[in-house]
PDB file of N, CA and C in Angstrom:
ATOM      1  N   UNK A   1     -20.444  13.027 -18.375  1.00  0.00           N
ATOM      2  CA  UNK A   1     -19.836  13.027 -19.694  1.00  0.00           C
ATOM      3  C   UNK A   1     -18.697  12.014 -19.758  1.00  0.00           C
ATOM      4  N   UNK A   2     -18.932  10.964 -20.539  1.00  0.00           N
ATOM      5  CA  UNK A   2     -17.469  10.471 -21.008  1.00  0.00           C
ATOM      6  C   UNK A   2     -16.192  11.367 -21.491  1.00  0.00           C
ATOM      7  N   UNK A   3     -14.847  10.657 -21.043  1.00  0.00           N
ATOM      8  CA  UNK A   3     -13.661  11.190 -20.972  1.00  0.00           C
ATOM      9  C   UNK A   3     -12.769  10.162 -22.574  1.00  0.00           C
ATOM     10  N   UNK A   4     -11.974  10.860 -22.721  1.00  0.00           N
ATOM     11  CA  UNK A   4     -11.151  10.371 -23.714  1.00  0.00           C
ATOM     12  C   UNK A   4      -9.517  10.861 -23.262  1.00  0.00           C
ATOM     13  N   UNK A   5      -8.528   9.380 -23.294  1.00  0.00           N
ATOM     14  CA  UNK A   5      -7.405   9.741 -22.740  1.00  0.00           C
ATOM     15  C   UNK A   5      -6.979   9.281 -24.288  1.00  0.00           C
ATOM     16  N   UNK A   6      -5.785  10.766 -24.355  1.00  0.00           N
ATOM     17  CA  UNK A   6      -4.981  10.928 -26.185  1.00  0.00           C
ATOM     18  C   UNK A   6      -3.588  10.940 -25.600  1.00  0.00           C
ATOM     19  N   UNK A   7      -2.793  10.291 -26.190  1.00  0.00           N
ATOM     20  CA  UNK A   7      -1.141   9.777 -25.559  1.00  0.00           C
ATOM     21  C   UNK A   7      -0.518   9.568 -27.035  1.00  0.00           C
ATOM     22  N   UNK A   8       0.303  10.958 -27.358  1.00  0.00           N
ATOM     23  CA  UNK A   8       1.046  10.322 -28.161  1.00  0.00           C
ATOM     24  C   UNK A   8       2.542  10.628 -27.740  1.00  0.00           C
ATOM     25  N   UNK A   9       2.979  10.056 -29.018  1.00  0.00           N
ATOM     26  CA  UNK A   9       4.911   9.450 -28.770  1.00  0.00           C
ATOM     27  C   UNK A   9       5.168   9.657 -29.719  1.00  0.00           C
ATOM     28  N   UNK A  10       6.679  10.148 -29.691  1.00  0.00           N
ATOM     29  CA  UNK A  10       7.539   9.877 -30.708  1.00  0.00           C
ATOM     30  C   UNK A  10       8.857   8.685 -30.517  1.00  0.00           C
ATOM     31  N   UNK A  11       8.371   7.496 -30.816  1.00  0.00           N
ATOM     32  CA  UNK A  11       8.911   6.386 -31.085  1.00  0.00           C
ATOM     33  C   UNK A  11      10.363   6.394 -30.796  1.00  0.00           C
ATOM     34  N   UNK A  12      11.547   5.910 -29.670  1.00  0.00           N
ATOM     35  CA  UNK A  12      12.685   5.969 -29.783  1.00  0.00           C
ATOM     36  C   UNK A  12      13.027   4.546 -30.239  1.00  0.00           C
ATOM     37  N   UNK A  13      12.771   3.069 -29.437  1.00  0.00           N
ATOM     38  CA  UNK A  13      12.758   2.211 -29.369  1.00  0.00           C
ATOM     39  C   UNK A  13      12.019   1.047 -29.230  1.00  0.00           C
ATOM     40  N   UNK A  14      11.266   0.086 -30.446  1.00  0.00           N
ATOM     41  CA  UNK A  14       9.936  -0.821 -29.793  1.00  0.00           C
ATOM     42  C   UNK A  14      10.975  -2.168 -29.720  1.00  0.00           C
ATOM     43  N   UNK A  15      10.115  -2.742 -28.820  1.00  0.00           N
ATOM     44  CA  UNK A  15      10.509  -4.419 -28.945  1.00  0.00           C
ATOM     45  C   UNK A  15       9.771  -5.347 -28.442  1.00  0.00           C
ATOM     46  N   UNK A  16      10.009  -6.590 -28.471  1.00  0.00           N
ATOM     47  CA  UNK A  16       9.082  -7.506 -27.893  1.00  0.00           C
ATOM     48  C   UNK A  16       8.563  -7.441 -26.803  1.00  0.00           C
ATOM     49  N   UNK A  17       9.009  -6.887 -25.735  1.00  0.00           N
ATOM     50  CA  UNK A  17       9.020  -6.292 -24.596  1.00  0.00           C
ATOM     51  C   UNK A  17       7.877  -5.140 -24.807  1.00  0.00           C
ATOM     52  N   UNK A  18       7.888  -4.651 -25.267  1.00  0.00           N
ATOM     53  CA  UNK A  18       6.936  -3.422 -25.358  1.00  0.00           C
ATOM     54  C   UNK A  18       5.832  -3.881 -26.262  1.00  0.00           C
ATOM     55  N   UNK A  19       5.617  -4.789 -27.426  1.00  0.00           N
ATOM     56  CA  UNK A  19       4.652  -5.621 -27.685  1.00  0.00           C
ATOM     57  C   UNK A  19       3.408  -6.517 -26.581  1.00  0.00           C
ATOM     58  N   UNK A  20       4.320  -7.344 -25.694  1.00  0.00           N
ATOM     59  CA  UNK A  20       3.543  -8.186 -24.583  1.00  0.00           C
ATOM     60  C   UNK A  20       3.234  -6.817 -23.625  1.00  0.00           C
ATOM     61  N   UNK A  21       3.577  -5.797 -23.568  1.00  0.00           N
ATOM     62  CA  UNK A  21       3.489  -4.954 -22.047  1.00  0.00           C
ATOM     63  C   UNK A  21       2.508  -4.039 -22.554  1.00  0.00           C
ATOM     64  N   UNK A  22       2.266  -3.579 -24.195  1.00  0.00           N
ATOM     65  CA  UNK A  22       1.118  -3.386 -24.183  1.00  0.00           C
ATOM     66  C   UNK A  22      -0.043  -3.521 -24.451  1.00  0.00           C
ATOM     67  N   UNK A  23       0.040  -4.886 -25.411  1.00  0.00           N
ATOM     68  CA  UNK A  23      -1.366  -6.068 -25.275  1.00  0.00           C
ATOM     69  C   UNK A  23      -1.745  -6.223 -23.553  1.00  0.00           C
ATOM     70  N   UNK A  24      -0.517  -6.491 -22.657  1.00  0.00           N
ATOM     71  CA  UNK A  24      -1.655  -6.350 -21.536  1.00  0.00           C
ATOM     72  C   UNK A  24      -1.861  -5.368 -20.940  1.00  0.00           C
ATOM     73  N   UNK A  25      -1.751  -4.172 -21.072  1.00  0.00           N
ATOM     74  CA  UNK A  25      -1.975  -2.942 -20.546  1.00  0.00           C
ATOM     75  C   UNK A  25      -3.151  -3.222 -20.919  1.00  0.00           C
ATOM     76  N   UNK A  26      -3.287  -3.220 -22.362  1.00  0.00           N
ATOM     77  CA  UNK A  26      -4.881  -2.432 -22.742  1.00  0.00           C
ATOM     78  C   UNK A  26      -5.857  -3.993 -22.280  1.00  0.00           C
ATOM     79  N   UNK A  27      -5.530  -4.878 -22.030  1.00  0.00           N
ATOM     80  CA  UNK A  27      -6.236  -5.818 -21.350  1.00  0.00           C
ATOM     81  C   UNK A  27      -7.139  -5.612 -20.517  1.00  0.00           C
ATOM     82  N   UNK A  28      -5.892  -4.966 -19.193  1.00  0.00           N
ATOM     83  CA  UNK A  28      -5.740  -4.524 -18.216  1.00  0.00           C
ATOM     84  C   UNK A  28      -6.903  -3.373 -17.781  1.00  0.00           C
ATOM     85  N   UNK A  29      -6.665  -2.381 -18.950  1.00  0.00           N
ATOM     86  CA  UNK A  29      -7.311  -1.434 -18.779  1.00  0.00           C
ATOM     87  C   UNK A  29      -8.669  -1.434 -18.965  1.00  0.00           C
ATOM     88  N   UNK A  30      -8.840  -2.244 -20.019  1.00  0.00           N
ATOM     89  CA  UNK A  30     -10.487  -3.014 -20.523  1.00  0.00           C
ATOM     90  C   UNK A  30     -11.285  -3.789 -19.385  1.00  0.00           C
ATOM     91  N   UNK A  31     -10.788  -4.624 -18.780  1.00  0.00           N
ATOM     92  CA  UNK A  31     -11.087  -5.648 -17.912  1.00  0.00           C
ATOM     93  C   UNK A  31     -11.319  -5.247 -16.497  1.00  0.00           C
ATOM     94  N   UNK A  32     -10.340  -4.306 -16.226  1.00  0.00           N
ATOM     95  CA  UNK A  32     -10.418  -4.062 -14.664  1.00  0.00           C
ATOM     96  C   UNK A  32     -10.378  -2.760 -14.434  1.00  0.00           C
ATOM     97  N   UNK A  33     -10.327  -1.286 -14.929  1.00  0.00           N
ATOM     98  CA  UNK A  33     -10.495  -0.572 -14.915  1.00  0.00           C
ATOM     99  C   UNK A  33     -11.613   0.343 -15.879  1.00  0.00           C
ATOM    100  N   UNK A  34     -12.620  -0.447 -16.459  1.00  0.00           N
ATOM    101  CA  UNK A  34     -13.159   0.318 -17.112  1.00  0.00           C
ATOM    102  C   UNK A  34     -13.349   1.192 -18.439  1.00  0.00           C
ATOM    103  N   UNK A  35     -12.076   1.116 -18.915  1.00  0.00           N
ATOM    104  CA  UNK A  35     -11.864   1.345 -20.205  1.00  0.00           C
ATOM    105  C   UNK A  35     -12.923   0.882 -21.329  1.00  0.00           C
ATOM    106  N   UNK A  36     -13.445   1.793 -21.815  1.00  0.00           N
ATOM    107  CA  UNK A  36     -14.477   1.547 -22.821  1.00  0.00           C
ATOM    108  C   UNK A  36     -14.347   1.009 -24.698  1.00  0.00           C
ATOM    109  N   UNK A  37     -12.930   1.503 -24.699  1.00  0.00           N
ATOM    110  CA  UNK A  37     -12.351   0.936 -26.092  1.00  0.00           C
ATOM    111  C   UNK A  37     -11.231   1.985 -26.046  1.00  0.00           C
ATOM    112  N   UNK A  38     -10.135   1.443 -26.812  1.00  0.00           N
ATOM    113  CA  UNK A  38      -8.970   1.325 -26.808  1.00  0.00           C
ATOM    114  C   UNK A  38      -8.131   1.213 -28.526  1.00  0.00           C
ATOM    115  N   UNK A  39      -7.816   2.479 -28.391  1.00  0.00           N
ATOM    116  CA  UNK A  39      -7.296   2.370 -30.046  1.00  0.00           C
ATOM    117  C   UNK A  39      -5.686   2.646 -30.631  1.00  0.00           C
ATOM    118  N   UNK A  40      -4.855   2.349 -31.241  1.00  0.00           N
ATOM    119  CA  UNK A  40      -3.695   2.443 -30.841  1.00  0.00           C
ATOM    120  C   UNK A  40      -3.355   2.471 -32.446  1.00  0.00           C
ATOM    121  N   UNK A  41      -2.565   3.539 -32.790  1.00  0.00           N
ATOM    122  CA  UNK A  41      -2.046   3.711 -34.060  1.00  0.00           C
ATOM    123  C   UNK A  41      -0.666   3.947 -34.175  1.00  0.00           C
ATOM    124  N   UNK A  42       0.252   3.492 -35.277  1.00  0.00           N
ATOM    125  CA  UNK A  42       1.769   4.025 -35.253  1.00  0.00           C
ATOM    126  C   UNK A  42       1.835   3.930 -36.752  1.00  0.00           C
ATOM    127  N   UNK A  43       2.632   5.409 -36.852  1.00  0.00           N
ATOM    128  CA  UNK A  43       2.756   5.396 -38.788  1.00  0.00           C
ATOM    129  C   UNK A  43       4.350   6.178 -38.665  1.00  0.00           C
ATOM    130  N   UNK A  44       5.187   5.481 -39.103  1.00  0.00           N
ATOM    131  CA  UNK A  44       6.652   6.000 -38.726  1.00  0.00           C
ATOM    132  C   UNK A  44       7.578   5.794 -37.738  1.00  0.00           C
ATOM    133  N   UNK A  45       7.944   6.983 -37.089  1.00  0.00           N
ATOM    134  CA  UNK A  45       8.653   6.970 -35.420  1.00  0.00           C
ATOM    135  C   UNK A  45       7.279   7.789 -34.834  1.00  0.00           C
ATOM    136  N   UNK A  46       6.044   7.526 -35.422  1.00  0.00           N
ATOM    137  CA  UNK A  46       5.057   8.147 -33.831  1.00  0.00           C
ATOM    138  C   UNK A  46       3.804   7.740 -33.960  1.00  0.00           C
ATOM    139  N   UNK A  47       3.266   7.741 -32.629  1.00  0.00           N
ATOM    140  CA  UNK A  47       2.636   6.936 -31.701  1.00  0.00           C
ATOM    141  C   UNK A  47       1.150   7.754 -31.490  1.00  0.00           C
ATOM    142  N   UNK A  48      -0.108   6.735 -31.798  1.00  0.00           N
ATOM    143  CA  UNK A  48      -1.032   7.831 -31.131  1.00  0.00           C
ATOM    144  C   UNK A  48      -1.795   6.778 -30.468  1.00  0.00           C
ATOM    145  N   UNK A  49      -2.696   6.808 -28.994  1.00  0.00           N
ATOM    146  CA  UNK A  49      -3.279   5.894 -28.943  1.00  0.00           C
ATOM    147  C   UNK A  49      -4.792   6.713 -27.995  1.00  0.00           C
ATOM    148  N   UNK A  50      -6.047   6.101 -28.198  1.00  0.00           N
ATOM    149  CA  UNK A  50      -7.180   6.928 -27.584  1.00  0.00           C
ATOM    150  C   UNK A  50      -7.556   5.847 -26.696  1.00  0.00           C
ATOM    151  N   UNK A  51      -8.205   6.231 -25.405  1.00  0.00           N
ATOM    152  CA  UNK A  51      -8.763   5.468 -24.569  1.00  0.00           C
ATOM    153  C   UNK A  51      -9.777   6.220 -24.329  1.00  0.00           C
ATOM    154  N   UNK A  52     -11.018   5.437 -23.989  1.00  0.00           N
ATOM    155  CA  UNK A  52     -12.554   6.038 -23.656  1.00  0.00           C
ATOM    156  C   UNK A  52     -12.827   5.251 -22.555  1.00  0.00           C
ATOM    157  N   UNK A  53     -12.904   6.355 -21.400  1.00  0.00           N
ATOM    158  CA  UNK A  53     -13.508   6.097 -20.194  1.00  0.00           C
ATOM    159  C   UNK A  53     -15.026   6.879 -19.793  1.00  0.00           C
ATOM    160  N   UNK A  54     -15.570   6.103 -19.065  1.00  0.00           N
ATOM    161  CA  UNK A  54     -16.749   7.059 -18.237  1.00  0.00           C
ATOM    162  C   UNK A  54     -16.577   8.081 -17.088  1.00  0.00           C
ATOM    163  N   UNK A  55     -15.493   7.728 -16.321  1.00  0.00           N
ATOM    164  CA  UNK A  55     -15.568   8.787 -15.355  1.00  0.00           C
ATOM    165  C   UNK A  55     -13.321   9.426 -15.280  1.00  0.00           C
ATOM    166  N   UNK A  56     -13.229  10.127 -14.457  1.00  0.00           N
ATOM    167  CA  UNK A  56     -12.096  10.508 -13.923  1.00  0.00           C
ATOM    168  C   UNK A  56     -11.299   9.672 -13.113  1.00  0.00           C
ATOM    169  N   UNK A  57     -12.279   9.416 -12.504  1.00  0.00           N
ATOM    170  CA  UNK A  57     -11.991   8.071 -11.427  1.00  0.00           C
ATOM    171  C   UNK A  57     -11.317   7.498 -12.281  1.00  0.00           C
ATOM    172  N   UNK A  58     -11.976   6.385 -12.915  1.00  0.00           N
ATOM    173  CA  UNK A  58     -11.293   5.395 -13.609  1.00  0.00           C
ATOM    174  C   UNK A  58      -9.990   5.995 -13.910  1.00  0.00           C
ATOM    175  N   UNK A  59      -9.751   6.790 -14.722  1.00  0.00           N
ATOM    176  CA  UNK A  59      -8.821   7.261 -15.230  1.00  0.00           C
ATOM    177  C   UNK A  59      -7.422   7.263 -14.214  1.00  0.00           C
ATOM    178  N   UNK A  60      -7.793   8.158 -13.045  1.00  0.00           N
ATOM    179  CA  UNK A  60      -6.795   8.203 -11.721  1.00  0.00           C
ATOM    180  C   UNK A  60      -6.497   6.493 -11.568  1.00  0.00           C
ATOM    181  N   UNK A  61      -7.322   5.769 -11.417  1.00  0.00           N
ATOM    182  CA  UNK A  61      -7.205   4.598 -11.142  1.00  0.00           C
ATOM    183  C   UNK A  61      -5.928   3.757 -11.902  1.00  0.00           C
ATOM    184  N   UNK A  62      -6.332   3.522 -13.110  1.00  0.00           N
ATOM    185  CA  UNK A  62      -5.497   3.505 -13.879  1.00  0.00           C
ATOM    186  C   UNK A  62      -3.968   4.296 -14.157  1.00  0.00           C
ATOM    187  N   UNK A  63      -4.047   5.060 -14.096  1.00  0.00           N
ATOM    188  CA  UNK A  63      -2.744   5.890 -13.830  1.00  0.00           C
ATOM    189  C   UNK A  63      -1.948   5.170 -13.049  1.00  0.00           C
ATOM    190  N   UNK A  64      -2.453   4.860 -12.003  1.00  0.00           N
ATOM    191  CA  UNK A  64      -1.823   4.624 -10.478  1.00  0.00           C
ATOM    192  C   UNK A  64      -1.431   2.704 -10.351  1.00  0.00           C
ATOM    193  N   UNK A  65      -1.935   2.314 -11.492  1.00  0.00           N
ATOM    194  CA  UNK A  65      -1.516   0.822 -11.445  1.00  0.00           C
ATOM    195  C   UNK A  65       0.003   0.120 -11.172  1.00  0.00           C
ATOM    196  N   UNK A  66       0.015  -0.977 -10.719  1.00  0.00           N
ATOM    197  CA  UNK A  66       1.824  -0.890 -10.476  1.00  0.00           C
ATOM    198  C   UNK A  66       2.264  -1.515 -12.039  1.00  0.00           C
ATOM    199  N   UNK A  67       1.390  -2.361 -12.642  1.00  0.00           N
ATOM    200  CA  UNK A  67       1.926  -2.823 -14.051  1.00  0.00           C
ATOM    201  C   UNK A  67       2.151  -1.534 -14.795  1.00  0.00           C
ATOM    202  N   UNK A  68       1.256  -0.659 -14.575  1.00  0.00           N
ATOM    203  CA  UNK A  68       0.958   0.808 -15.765  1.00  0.00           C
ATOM    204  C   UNK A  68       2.073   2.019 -15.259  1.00  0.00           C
ATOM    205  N   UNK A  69       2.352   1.909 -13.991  1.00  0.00           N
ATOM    206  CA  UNK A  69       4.033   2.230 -13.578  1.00  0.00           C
ATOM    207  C   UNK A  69       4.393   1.811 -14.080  1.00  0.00           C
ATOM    208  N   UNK A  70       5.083   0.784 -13.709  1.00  0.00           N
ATOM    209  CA  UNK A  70       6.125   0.180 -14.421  1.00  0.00           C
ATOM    210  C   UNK A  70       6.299   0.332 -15.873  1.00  0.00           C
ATOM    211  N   UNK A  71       5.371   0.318 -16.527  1.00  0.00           N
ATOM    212  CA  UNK A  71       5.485   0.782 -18.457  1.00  0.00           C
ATOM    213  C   UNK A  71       5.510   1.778 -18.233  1.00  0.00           C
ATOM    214  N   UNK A  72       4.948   3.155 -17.554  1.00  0.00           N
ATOM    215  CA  UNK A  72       5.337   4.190 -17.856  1.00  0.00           C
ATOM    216  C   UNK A  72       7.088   4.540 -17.630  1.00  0.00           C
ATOM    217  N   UNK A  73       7.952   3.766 -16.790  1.00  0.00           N
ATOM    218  CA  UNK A  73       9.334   3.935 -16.807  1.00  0.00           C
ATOM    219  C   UNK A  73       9.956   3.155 -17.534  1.00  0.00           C
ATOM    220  N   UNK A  74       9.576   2.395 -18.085  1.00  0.00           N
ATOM    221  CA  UNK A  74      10.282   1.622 -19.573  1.00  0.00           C
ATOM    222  C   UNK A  74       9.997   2.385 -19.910  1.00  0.00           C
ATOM    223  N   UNK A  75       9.210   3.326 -20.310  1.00  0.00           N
ATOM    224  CA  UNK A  75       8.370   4.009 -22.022  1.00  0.00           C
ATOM    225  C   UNK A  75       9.689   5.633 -21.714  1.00  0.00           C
ATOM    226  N   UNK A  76      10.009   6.183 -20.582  1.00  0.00           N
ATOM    227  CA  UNK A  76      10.161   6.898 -20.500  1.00  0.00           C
ATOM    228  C   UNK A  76      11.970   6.824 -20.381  1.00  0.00           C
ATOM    229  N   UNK A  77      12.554   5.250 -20.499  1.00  0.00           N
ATOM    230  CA  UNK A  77      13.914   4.855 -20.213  1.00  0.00           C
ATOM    231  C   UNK A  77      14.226   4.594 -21.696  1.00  0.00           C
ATOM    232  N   UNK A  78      13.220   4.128 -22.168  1.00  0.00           N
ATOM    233  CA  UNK A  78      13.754   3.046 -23.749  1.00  0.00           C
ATOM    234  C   UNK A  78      13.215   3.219 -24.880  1.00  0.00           C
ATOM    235  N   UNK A  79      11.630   3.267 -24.611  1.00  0.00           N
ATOM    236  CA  UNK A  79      10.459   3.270 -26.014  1.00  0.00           C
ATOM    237  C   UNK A  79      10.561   4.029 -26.432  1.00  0.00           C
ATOM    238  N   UNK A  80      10.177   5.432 -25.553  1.00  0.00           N
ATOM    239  CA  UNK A  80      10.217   6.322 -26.056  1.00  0.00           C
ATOM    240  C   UNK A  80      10.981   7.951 -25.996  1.00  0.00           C
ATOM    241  N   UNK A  81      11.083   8.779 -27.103  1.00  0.00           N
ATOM    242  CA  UNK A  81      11.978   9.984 -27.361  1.00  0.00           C
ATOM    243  C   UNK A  81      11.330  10.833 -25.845  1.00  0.00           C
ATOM    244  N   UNK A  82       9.692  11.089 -26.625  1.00  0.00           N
ATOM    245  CA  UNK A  82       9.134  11.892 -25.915  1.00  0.00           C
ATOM    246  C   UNK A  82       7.499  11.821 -26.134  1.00  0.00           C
ATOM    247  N   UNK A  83       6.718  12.090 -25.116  1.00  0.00           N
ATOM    248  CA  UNK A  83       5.366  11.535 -24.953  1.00  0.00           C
ATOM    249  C   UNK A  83       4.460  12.886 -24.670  1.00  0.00           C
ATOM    250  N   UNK A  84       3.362  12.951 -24.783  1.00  0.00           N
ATOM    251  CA  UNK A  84       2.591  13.601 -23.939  1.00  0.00           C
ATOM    252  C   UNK A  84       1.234  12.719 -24.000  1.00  0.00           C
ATOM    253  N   UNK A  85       0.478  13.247 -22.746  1.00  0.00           N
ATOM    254  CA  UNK A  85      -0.311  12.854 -22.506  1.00  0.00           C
ATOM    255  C   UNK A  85      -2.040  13.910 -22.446  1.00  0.00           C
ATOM    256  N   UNK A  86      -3.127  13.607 -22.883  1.00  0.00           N
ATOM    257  CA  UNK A  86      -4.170  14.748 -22.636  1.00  0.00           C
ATOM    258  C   UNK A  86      -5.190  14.081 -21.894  1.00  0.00           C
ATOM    259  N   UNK A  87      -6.220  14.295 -21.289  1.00  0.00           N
ATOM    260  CA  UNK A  87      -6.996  14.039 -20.671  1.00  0.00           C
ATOM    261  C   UNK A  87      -8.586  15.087 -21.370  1.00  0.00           C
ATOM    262  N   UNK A  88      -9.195  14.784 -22.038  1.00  0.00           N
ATOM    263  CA  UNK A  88     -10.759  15.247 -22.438  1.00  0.00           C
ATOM    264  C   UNK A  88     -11.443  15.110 -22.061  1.00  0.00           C
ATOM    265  N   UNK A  89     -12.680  16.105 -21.728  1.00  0.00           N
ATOM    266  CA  UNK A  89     -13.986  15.245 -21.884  1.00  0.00           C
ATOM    267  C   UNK A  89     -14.846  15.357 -22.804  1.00  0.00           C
ATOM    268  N   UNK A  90     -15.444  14.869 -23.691  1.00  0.00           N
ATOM    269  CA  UNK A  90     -16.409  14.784 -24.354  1.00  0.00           C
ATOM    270  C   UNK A  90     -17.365  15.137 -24.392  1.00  0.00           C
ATOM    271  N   UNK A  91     -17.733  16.054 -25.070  1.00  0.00           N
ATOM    272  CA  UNK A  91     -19.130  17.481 -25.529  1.00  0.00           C
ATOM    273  C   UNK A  91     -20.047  16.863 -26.028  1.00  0.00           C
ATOM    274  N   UNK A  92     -19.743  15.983 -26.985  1.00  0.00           N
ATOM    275  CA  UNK A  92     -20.566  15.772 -28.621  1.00  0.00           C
ATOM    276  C   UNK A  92     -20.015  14.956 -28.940  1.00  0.00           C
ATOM    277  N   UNK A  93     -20.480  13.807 -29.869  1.00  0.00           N
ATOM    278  CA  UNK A  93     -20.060  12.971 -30.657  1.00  0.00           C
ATOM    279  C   UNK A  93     -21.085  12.898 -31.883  1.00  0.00           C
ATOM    280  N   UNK A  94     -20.638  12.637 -32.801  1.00  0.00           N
ATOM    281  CA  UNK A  94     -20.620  12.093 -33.999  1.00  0.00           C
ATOM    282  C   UNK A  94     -20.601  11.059 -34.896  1.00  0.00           C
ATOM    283  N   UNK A  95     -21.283  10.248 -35.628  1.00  0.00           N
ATOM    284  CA  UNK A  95     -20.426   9.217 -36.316  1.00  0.00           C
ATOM    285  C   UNK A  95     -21.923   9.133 -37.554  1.00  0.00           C
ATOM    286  N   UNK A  96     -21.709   8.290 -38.374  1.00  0.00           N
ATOM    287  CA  UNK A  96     -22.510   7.701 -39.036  1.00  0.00           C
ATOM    288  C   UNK A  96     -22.533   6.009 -39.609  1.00  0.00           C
ATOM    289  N   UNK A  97     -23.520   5.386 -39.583  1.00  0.00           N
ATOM    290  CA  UNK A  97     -23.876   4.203 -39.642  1.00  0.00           C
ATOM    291  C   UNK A  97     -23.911   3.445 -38.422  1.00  0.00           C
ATOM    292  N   UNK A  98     -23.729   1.971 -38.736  1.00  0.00           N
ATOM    293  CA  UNK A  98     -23.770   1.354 -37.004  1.00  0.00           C
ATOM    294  C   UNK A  98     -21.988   1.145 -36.327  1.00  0.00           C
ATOM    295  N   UNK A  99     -21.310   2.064 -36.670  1.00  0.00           N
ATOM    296  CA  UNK A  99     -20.245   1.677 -35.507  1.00  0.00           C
ATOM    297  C   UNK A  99     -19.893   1.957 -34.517  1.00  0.00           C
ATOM    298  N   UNK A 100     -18.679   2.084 -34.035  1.00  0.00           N
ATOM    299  CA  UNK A 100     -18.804   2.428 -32.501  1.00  0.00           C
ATOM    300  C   UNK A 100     -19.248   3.741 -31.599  1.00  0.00           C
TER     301      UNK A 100
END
């Protein structure tokens, strides 16, 4: 079963810095870890963003990156108030027409 990682925030501080760090996160995460698509929303002071992986693995993998450290202690010094993080897996899906 595919997994879905849900991370949201409540927004303390963004900046350019946190612009470049997470265009390449999700690079990062696309390219070399497997990440299947990558969606990232902000309406206010909060934050939602979905990642679709195939396995757990990946996921641990990712976690454990030294770039994806490192943003997680900016995010947790500056960006942001307060975060959580969920980890899913996926039952069922849904959609209609041809998108993703």
């Amino acid at each position: 079963m595919p997994y879905a990682v849900i991370f949201t925030a409540e927004i303390a501080e963004l900046d350019e810095e946190y612009a470049t760090t997470a265009e390449h996160l999700r690079q990062l995460a696309l390219t070399t870890y497997g990440c299947r698509e990558f969606t990232s929303l902000r309406e206010g002071n909060r934050e939602v963003a979905i990642s679709y992986w195939d396995s757990e693995e990946q996921i641990r993998a990712w976690k454990q990156d030294q770039d994806h450290l490192q943003a997680q202690q900016r995010g947790r010094e500056k960006w942001y108030r307060n975060y959580r993080v969920q980890v899913v897996e996926i039952s069922r899906e849904y959609h209609s027409g041809p998108g993703p």
